[in-house]
N, C-alpha and C. Protein backbone atom coordinates (compact mmCIF):
# COMPACT_ATOMS: atom_id res chain seq x y z
N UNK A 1 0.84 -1.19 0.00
CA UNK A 1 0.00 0.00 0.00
C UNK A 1 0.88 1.24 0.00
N UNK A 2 0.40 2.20 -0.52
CA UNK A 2 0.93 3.70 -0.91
C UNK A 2 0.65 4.69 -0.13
N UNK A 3 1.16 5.41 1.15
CA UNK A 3 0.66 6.20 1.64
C UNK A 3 1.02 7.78 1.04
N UNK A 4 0.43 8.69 0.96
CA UNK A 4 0.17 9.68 -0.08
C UNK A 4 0.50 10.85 1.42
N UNK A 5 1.82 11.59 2.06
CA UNK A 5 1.36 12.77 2.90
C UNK A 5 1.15 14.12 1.92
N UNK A 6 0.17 14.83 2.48
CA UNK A 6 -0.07 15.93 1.88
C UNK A 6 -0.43 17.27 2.98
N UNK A 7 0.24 18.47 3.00
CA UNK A 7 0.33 19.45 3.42
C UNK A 7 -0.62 20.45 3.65
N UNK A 8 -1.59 20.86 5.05
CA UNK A 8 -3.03 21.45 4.21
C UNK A 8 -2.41 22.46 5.51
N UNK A 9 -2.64 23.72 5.39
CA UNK A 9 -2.70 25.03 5.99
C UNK A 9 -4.00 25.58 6.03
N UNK A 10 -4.40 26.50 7.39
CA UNK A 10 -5.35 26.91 8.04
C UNK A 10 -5.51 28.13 8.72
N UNK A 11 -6.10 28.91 8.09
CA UNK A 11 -5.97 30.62 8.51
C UNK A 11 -7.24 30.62 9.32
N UNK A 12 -7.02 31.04 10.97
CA UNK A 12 -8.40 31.65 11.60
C UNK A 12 -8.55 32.56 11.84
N UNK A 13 -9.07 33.65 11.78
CA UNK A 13 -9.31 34.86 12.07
C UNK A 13 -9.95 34.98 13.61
N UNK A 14 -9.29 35.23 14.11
CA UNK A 14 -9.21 35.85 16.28
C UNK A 14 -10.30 37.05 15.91
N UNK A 15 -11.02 36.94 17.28
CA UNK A 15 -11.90 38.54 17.30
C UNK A 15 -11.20 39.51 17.94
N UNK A 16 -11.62 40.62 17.68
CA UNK A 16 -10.88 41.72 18.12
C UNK A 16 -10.80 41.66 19.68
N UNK A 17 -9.61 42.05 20.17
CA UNK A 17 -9.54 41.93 21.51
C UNK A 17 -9.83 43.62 22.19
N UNK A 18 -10.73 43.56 23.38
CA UNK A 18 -11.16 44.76 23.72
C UNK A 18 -10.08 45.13 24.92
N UNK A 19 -10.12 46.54 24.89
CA UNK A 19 -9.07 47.05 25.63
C UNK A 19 -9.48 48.47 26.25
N UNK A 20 -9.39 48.31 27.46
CA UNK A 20 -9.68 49.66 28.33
C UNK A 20 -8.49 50.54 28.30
N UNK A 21 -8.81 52.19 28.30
CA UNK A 21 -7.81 53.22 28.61
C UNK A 21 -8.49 53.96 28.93
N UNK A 22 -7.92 54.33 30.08
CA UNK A 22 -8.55 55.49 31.21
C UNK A 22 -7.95 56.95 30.53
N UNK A 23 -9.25 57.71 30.75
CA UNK A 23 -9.05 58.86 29.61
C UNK A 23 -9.29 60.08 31.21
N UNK A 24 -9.48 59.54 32.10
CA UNK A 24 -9.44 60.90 33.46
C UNK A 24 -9.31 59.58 34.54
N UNK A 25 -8.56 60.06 35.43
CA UNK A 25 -8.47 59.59 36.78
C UNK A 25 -7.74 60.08 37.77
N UNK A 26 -8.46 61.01 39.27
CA UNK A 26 -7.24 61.17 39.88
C UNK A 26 -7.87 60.85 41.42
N UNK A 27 -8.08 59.11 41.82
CA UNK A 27 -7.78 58.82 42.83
C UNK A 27 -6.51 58.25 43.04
N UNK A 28 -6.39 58.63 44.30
CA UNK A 28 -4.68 58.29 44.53
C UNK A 28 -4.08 56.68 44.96
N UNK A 29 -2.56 56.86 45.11
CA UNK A 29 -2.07 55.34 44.74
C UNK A 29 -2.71 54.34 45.66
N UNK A 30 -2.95 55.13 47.21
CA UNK A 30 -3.00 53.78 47.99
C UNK A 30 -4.29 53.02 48.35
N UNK A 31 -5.27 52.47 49.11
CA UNK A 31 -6.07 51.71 48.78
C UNK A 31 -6.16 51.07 47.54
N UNK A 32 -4.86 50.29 46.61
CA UNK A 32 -4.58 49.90 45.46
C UNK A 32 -5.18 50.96 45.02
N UNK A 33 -4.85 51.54 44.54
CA UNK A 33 -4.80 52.79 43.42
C UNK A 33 -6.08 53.38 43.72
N UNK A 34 -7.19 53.36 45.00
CA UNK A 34 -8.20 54.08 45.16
C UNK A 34 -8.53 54.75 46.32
N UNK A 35 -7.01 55.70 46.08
CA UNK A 35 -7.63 56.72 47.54
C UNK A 35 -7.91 57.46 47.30
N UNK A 36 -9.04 58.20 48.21
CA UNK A 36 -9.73 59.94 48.06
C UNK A 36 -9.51 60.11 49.54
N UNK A 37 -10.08 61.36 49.64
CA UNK A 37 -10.63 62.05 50.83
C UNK A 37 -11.72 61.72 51.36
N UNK A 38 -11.55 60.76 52.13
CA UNK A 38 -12.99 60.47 52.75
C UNK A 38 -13.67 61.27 53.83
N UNK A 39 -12.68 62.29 54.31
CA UNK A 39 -13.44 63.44 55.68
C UNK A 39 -13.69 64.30 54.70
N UNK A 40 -13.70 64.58 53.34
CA UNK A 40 -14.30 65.98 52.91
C UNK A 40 -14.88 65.39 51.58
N UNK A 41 -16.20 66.06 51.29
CA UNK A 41 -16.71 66.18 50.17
C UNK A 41 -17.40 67.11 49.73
N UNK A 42 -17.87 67.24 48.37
CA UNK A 42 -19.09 68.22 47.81
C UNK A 42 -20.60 67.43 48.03
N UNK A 43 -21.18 68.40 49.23
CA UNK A 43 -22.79 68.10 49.31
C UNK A 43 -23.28 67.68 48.04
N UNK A 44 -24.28 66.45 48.28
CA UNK A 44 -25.19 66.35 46.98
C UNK A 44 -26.68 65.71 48.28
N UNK A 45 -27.88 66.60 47.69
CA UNK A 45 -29.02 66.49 48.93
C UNK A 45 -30.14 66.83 47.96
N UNK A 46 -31.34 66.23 48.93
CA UNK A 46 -32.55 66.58 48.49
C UNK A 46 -32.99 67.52 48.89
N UNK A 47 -34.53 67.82 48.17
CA UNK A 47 -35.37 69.28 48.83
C UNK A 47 -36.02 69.34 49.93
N UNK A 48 -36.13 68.31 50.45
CA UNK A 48 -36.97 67.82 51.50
C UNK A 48 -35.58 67.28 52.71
N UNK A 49 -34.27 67.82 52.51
CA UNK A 49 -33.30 67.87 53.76
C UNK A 49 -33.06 68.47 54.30
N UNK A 50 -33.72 69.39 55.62
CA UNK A 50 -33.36 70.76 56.39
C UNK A 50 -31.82 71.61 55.88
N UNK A 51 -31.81 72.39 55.28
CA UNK A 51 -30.73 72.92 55.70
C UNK A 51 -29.77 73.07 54.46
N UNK A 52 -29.78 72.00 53.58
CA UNK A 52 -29.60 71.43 52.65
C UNK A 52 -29.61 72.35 51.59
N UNK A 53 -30.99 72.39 51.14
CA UNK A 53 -31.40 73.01 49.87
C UNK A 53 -31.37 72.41 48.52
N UNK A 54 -31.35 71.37 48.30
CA UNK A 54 -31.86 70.50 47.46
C UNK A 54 -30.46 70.81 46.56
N UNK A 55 -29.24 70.43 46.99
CA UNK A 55 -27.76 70.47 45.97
C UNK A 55 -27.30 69.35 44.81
N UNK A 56 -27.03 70.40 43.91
CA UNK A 56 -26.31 69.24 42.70
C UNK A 56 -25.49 69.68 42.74
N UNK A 57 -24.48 68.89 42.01
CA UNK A 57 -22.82 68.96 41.77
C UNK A 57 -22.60 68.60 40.49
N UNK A 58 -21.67 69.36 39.68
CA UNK A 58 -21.19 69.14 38.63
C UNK A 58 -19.16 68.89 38.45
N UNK A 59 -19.05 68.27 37.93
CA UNK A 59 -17.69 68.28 37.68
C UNK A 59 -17.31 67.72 36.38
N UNK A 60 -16.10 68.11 35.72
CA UNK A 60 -15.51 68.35 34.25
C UNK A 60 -14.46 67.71 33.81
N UNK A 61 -14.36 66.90 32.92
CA UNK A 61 -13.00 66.60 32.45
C UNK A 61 -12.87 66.83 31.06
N UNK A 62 -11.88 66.44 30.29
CA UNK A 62 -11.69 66.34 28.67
C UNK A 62 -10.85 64.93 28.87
N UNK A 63 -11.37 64.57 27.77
CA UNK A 63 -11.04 63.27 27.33
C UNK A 63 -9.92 63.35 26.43
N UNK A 64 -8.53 62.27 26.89
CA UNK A 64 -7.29 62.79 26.04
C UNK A 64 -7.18 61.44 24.93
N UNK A 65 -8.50 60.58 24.97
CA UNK A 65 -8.48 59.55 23.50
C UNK A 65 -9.95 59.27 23.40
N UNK A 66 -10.24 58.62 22.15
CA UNK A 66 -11.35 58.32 21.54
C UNK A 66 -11.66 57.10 21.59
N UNK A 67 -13.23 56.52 22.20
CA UNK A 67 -13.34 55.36 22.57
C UNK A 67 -15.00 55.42 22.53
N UNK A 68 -15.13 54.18 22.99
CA UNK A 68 -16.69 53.74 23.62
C UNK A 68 -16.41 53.84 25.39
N UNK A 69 -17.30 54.27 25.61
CA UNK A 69 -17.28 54.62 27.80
C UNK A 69 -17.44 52.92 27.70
N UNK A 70 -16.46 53.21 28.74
CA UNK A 70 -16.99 51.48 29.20
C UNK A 70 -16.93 51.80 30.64
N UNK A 71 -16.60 52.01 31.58
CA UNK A 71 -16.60 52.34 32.86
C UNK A 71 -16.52 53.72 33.51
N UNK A 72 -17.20 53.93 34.92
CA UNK A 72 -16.67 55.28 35.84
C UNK A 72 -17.07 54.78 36.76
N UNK A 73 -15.80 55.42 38.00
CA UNK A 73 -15.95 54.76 38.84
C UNK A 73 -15.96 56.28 39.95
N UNK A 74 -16.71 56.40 41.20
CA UNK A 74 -16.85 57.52 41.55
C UNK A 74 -16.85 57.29 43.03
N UNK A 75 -16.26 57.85 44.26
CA UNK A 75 -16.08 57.95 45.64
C UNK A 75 -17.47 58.95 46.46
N UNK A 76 -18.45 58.31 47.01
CA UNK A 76 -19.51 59.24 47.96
C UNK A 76 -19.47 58.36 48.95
N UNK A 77 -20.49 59.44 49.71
CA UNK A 77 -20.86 58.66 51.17
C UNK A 77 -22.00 59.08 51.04
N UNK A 78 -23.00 58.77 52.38
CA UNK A 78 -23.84 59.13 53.11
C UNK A 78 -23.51 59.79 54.43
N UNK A 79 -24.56 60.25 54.76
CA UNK A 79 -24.24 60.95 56.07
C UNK A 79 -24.86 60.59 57.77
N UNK A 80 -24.19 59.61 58.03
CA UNK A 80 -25.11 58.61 59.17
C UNK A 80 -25.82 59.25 59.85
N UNK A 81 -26.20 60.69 60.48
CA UNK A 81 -26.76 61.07 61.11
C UNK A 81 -28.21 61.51 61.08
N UNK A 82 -28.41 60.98 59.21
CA UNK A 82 -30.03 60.82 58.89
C UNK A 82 -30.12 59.97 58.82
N UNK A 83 -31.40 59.32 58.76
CA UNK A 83 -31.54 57.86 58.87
C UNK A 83 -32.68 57.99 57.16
N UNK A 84 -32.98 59.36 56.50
CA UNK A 84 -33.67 58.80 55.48
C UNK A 84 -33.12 58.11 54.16
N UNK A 85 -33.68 57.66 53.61
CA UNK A 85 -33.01 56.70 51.96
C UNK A 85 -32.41 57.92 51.27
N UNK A 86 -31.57 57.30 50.81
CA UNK A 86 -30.32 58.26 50.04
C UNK A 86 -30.01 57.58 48.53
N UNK A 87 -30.78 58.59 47.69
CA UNK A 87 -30.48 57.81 46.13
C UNK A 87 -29.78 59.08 45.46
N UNK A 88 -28.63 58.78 44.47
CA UNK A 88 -28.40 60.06 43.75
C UNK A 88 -28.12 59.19 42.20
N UNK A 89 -28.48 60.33 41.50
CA UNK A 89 -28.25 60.16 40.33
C UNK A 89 -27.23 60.64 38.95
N UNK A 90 -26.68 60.07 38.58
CA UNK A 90 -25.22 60.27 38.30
C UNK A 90 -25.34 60.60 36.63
N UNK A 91 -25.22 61.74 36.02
CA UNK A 91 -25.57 61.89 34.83
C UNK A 91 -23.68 61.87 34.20
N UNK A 92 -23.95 61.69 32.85
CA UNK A 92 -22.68 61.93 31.78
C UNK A 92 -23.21 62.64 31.28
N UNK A 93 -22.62 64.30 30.95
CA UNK A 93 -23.15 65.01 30.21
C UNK A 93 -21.87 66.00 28.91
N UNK A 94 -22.34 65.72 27.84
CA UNK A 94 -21.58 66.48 27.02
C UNK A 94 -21.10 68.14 27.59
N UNK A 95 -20.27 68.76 27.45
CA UNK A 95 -20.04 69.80 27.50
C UNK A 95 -20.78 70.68 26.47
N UNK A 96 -21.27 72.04 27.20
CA UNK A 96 -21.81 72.67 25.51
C UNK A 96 -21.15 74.17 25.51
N UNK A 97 -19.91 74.34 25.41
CA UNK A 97 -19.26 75.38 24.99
C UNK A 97 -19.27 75.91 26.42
N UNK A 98 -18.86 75.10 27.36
CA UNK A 98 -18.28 75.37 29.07
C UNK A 98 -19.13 75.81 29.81
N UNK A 99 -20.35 75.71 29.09
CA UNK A 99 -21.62 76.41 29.77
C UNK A 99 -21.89 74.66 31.06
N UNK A 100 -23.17 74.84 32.09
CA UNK A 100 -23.25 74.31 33.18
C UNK A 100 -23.78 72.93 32.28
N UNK A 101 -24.16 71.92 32.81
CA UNK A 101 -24.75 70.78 31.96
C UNK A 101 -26.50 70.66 31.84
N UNK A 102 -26.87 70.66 30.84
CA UNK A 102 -28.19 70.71 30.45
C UNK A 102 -28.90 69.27 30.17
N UNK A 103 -30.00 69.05 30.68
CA UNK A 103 -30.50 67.39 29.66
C UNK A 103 -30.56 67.25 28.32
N UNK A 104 -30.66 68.08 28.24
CA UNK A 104 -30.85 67.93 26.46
C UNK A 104 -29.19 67.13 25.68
N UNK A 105 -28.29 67.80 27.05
CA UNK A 105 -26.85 67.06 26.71
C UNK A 105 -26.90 65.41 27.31
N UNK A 106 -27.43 64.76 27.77
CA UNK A 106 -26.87 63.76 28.30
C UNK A 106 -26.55 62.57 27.55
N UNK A 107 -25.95 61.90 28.22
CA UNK A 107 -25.36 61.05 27.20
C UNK A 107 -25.23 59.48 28.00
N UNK A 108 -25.43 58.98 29.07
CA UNK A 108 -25.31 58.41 30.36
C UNK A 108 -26.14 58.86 31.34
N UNK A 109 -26.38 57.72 32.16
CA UNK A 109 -27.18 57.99 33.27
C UNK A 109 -26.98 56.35 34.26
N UNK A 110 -26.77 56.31 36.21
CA UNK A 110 -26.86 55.86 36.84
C UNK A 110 -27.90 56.00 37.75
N UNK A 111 -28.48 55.45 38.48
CA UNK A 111 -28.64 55.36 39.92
C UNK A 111 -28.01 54.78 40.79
N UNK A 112 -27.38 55.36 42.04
CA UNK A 112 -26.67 55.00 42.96
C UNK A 112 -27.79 55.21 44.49
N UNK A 113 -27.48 53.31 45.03
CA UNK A 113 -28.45 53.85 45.75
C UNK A 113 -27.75 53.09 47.68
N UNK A 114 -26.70 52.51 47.29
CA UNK A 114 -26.37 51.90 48.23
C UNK A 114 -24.98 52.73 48.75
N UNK A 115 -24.38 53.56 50.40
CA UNK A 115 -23.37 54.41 50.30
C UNK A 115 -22.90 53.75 51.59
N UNK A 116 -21.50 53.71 51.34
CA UNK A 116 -20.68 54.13 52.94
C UNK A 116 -21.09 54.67 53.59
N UNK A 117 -20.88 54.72 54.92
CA UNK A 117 -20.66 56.01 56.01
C UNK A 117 -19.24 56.89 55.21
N UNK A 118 -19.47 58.37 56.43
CA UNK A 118 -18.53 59.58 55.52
C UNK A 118 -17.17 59.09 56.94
N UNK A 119 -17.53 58.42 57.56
CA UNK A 119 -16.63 57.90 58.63
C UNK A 119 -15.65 57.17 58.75
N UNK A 120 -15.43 56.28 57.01
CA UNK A 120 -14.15 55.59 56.66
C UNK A 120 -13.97 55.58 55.25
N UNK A 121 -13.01 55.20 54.97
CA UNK A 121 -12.90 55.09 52.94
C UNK A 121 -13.74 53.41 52.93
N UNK A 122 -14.55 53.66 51.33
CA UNK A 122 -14.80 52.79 51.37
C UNK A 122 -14.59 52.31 49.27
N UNK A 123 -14.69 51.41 49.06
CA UNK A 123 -14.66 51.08 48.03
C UNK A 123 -15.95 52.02 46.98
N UNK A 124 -15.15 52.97 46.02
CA UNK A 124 -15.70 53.60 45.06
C UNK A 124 -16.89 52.96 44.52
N UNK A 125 -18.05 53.76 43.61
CA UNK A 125 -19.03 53.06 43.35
C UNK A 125 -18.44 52.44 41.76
N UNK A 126 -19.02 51.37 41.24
CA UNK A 126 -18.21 51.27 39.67
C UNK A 126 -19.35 51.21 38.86
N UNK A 127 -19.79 51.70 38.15
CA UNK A 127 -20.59 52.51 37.46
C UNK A 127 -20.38 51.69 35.66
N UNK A 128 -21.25 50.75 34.69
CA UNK A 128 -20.74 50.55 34.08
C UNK A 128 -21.67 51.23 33.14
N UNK A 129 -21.02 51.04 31.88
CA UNK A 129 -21.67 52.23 30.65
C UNK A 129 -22.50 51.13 30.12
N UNK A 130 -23.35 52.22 29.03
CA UNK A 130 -24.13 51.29 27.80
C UNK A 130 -23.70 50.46 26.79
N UNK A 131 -22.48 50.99 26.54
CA UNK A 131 -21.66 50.47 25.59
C UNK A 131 -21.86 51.12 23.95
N UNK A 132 -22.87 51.91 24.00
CA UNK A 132 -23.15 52.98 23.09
C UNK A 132 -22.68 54.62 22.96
N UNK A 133 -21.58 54.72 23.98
CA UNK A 133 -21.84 56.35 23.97
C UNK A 133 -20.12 56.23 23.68
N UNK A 134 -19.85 57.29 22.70
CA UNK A 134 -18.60 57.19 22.15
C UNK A 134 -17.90 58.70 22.88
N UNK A 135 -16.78 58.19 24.11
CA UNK A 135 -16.39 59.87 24.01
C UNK A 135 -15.06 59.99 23.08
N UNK A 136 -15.43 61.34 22.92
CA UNK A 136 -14.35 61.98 21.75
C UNK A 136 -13.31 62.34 22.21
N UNK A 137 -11.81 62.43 21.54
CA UNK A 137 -10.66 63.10 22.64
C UNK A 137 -10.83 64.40 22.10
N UNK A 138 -10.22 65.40 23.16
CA UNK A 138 -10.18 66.61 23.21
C UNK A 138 -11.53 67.44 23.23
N UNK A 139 -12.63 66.25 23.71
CA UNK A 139 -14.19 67.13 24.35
C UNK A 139 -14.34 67.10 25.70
N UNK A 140 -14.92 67.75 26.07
CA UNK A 140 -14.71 68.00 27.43
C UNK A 140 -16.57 67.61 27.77
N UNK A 141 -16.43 67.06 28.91
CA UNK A 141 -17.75 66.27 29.55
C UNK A 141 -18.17 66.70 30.96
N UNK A 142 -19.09 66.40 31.54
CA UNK A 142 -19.78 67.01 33.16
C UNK A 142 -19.83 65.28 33.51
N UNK A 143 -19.39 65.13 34.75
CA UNK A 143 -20.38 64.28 36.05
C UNK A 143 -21.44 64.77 36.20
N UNK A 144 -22.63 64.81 36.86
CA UNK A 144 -23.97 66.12 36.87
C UNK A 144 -24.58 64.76 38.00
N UNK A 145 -24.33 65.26 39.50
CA UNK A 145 -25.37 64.20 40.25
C UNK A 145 -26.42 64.82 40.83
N UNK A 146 -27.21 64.28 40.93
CA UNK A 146 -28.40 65.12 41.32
C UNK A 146 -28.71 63.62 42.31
N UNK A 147 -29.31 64.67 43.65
CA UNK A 147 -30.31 63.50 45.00
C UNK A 147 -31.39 63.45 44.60
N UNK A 148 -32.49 62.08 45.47
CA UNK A 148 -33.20 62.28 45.50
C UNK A 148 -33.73 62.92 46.74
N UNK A 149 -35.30 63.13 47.22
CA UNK A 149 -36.13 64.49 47.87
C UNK A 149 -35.61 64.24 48.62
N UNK A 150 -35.17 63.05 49.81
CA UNK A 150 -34.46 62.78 51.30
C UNK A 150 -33.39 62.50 51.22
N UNK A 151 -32.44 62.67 49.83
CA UNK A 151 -30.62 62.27 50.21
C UNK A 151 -29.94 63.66 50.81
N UNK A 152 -28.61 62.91 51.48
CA UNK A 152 -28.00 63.53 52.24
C UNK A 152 -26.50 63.03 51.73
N UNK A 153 -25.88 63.05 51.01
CA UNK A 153 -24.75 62.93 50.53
C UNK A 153 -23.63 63.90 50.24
N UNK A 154 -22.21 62.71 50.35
CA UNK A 154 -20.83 63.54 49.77
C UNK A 154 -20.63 62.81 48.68
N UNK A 155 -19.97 63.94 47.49
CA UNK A 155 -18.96 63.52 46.49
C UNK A 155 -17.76 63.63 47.25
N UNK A 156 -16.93 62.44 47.44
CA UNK A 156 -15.72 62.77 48.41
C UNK A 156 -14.74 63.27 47.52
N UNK A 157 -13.91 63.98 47.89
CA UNK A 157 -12.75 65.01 47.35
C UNK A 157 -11.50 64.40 47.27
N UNK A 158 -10.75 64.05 45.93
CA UNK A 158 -9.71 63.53 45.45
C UNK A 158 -8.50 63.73 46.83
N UNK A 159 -7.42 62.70 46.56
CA UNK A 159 -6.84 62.55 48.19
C UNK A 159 -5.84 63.97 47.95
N UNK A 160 -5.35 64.74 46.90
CA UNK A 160 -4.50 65.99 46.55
C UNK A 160 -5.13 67.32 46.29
N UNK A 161 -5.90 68.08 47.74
CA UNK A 161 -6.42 69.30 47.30
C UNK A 161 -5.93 70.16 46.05
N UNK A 162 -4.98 70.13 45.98
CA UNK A 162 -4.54 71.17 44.66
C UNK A 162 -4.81 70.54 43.28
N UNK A 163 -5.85 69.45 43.10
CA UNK A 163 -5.63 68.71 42.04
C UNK A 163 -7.56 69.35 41.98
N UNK A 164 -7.65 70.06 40.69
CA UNK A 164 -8.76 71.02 40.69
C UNK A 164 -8.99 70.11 39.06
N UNK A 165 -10.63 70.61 39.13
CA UNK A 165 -11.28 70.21 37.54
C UNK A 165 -12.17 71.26 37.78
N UNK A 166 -13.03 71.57 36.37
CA UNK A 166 -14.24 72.36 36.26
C UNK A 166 -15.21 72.11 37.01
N UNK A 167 -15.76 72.93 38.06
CA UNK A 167 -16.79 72.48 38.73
C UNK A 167 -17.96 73.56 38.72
N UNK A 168 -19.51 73.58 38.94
CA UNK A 168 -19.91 74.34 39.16
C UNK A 168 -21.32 73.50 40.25
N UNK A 169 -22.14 74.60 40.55
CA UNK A 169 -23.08 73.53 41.44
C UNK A 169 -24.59 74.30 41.47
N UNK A 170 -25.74 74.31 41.91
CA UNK A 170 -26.61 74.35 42.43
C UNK A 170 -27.86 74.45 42.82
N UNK A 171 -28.88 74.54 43.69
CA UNK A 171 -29.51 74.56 44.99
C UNK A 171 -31.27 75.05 44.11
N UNK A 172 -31.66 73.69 44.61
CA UNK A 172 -33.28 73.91 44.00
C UNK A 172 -33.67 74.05 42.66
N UNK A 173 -32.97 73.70 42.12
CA UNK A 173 -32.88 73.81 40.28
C UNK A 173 -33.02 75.09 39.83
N UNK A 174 -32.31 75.88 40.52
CA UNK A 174 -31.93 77.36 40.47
C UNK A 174 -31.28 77.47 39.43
N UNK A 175 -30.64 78.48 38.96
CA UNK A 175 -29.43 78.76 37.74
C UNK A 175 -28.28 78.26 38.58
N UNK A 176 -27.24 77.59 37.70
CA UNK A 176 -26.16 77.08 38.02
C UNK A 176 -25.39 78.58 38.40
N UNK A 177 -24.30 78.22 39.77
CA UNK A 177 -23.58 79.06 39.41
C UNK A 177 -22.26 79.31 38.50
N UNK A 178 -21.68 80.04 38.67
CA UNK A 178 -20.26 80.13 37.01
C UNK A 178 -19.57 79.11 37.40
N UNK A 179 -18.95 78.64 36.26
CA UNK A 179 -18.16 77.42 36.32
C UNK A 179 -17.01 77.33 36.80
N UNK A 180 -15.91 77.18 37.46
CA UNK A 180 -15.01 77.76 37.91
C UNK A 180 -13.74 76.32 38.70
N UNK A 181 -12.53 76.41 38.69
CA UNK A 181 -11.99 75.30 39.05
C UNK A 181 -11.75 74.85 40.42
N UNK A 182 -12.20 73.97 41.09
CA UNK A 182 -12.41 73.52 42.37
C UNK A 182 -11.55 72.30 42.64
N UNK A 183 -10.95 71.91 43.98
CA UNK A 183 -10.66 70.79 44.29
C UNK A 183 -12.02 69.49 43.53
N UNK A 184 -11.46 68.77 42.65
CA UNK A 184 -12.02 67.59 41.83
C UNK A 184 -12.57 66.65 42.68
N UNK A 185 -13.63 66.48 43.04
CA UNK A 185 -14.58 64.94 43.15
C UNK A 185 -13.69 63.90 42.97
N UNK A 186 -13.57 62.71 43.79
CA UNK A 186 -12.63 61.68 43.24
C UNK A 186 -13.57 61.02 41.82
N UNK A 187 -12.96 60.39 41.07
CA UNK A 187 -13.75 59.88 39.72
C UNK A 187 -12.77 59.45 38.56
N UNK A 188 -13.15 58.17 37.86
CA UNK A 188 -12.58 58.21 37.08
C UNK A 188 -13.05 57.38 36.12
N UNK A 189 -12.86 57.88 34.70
CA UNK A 189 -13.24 57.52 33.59
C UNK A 189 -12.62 56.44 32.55
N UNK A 190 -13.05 55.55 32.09
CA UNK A 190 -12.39 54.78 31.41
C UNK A 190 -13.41 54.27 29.56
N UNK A 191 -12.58 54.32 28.57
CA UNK A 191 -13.10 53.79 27.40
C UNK A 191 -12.76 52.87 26.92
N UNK A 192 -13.51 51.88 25.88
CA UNK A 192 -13.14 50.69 25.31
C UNK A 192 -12.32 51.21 23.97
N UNK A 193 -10.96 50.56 23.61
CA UNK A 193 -10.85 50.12 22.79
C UNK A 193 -10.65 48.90 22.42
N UNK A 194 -10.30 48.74 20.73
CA UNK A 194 -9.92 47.40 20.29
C UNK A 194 -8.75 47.50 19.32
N UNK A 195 -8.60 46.30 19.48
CA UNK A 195 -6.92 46.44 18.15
C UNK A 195 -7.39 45.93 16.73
N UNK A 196 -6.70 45.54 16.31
CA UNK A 196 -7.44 45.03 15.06
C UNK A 196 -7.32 43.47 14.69
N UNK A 197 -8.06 42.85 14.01
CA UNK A 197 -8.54 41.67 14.29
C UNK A 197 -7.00 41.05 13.52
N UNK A 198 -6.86 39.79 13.80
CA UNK A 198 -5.61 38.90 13.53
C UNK A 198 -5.90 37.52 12.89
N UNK A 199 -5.02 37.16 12.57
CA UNK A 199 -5.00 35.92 11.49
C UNK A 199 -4.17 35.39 11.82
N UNK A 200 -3.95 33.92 12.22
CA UNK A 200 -2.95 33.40 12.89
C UNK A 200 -3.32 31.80 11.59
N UNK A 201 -2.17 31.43 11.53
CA UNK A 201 -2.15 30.06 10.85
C UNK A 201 -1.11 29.16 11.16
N UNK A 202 -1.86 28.03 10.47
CA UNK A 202 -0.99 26.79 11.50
C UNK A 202 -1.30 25.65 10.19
N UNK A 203 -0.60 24.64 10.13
CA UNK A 203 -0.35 23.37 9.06
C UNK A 203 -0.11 21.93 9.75
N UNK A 204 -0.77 21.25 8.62
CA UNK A 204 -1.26 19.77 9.46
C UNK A 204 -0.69 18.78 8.25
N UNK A 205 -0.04 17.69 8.53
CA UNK A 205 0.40 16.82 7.48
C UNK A 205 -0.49 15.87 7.71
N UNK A 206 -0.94 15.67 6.64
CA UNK A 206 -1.66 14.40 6.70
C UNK A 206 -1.12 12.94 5.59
């Protein structure tokens, strides 16, 4: 009998492999790379919290690459000394020529409804995207949280006071006030990319 070997080659095409790059982040190195300020933050409260005045918070970055959002991850508390439910709501909002953030901009949206005490660091909230919202590099974007009627909350404050972003804020859905640069909210932003798809081959004698 005659055995016949013959040489056959095989090209598969791999899917694209996805890849995160953080386009803003400035919590600091320790708690593995997630420390803030946990004794200080920016109020975020409802209308119905004595004293309060029903506060939003805004804060700003620019994006230094082009991606799909795939993650944000953001540092609050609660404030143990109320005992009512504490929900806030965490908008992504386009920038519109540095003006305050509007709905008509949004682009993202959370509810956050479960918080630390403001009494220790605790693990950031992680916030994942739609997988639809593309940010652009070199546009600049808002955080925008708004409480609900009985929250009592902090945006806790990055662990390096001098480390400032665009911030503006406020009280009863009043006019925002001017936008102006403030010690930064801890927060940080991350987008998907991908590389490009591959072809790998391999050969079989038969």
């Amino acid at each position: 009998l005659a055995y016949i070997s013959t040489l056959s080659s095989v090209n598969i095409a791999l899917a694209p492999l996805a890849l995160a790059d953080t386009i803003y982040n400035n919590f600091g190195p320790d708690h593995d790379g997630w420390d803030y300020n946990w004794g200080m933050g920016w109020t975020i409260s409802g209308v119905d919290v004595p004293a309060q005045y029903g506060v939003e918070q805004a804060l700003g970055f620019t994006a230094d690459a082009t991606g799909l959002l795939s993650d944000v991850w953001v540092a609050m508390w609660y404030v143990p000394v109320d005992p009512q439910p504490d929900e806030v709501t965490l908008y992504l909002v386009r920038d519109n020529g540095g003006q305050p953030p509007q709905p008509a901009d949004v682009l993202e949206q959370w509810t956050l409804t479960e918080f630390g005490s403001w009494s220790q660091w605790n693990p950031p909230h992680h916030l994942v995207a739609s997988g639809d919202t593309i940010i652009e590099a070199g546009t600049s974007y808002w955080l925008w949280a708004v409480g609900g009627t009985t929250t009592w909350c902090g945006w806790c404050m990055n662990s390096d006071s001098g480390l400032t972003c665009p911030h503006t804020i406020r009280r009863e859905g009043e006019d925002w006030l001017p936008v102006s640069e403030e010690t930064a909210g801890a927060f940080r932003v991350d987008i998907q990319t991908s590389v490009r798809t591959e072809t790998t081959s391999w050969s079989a004698v038969k």
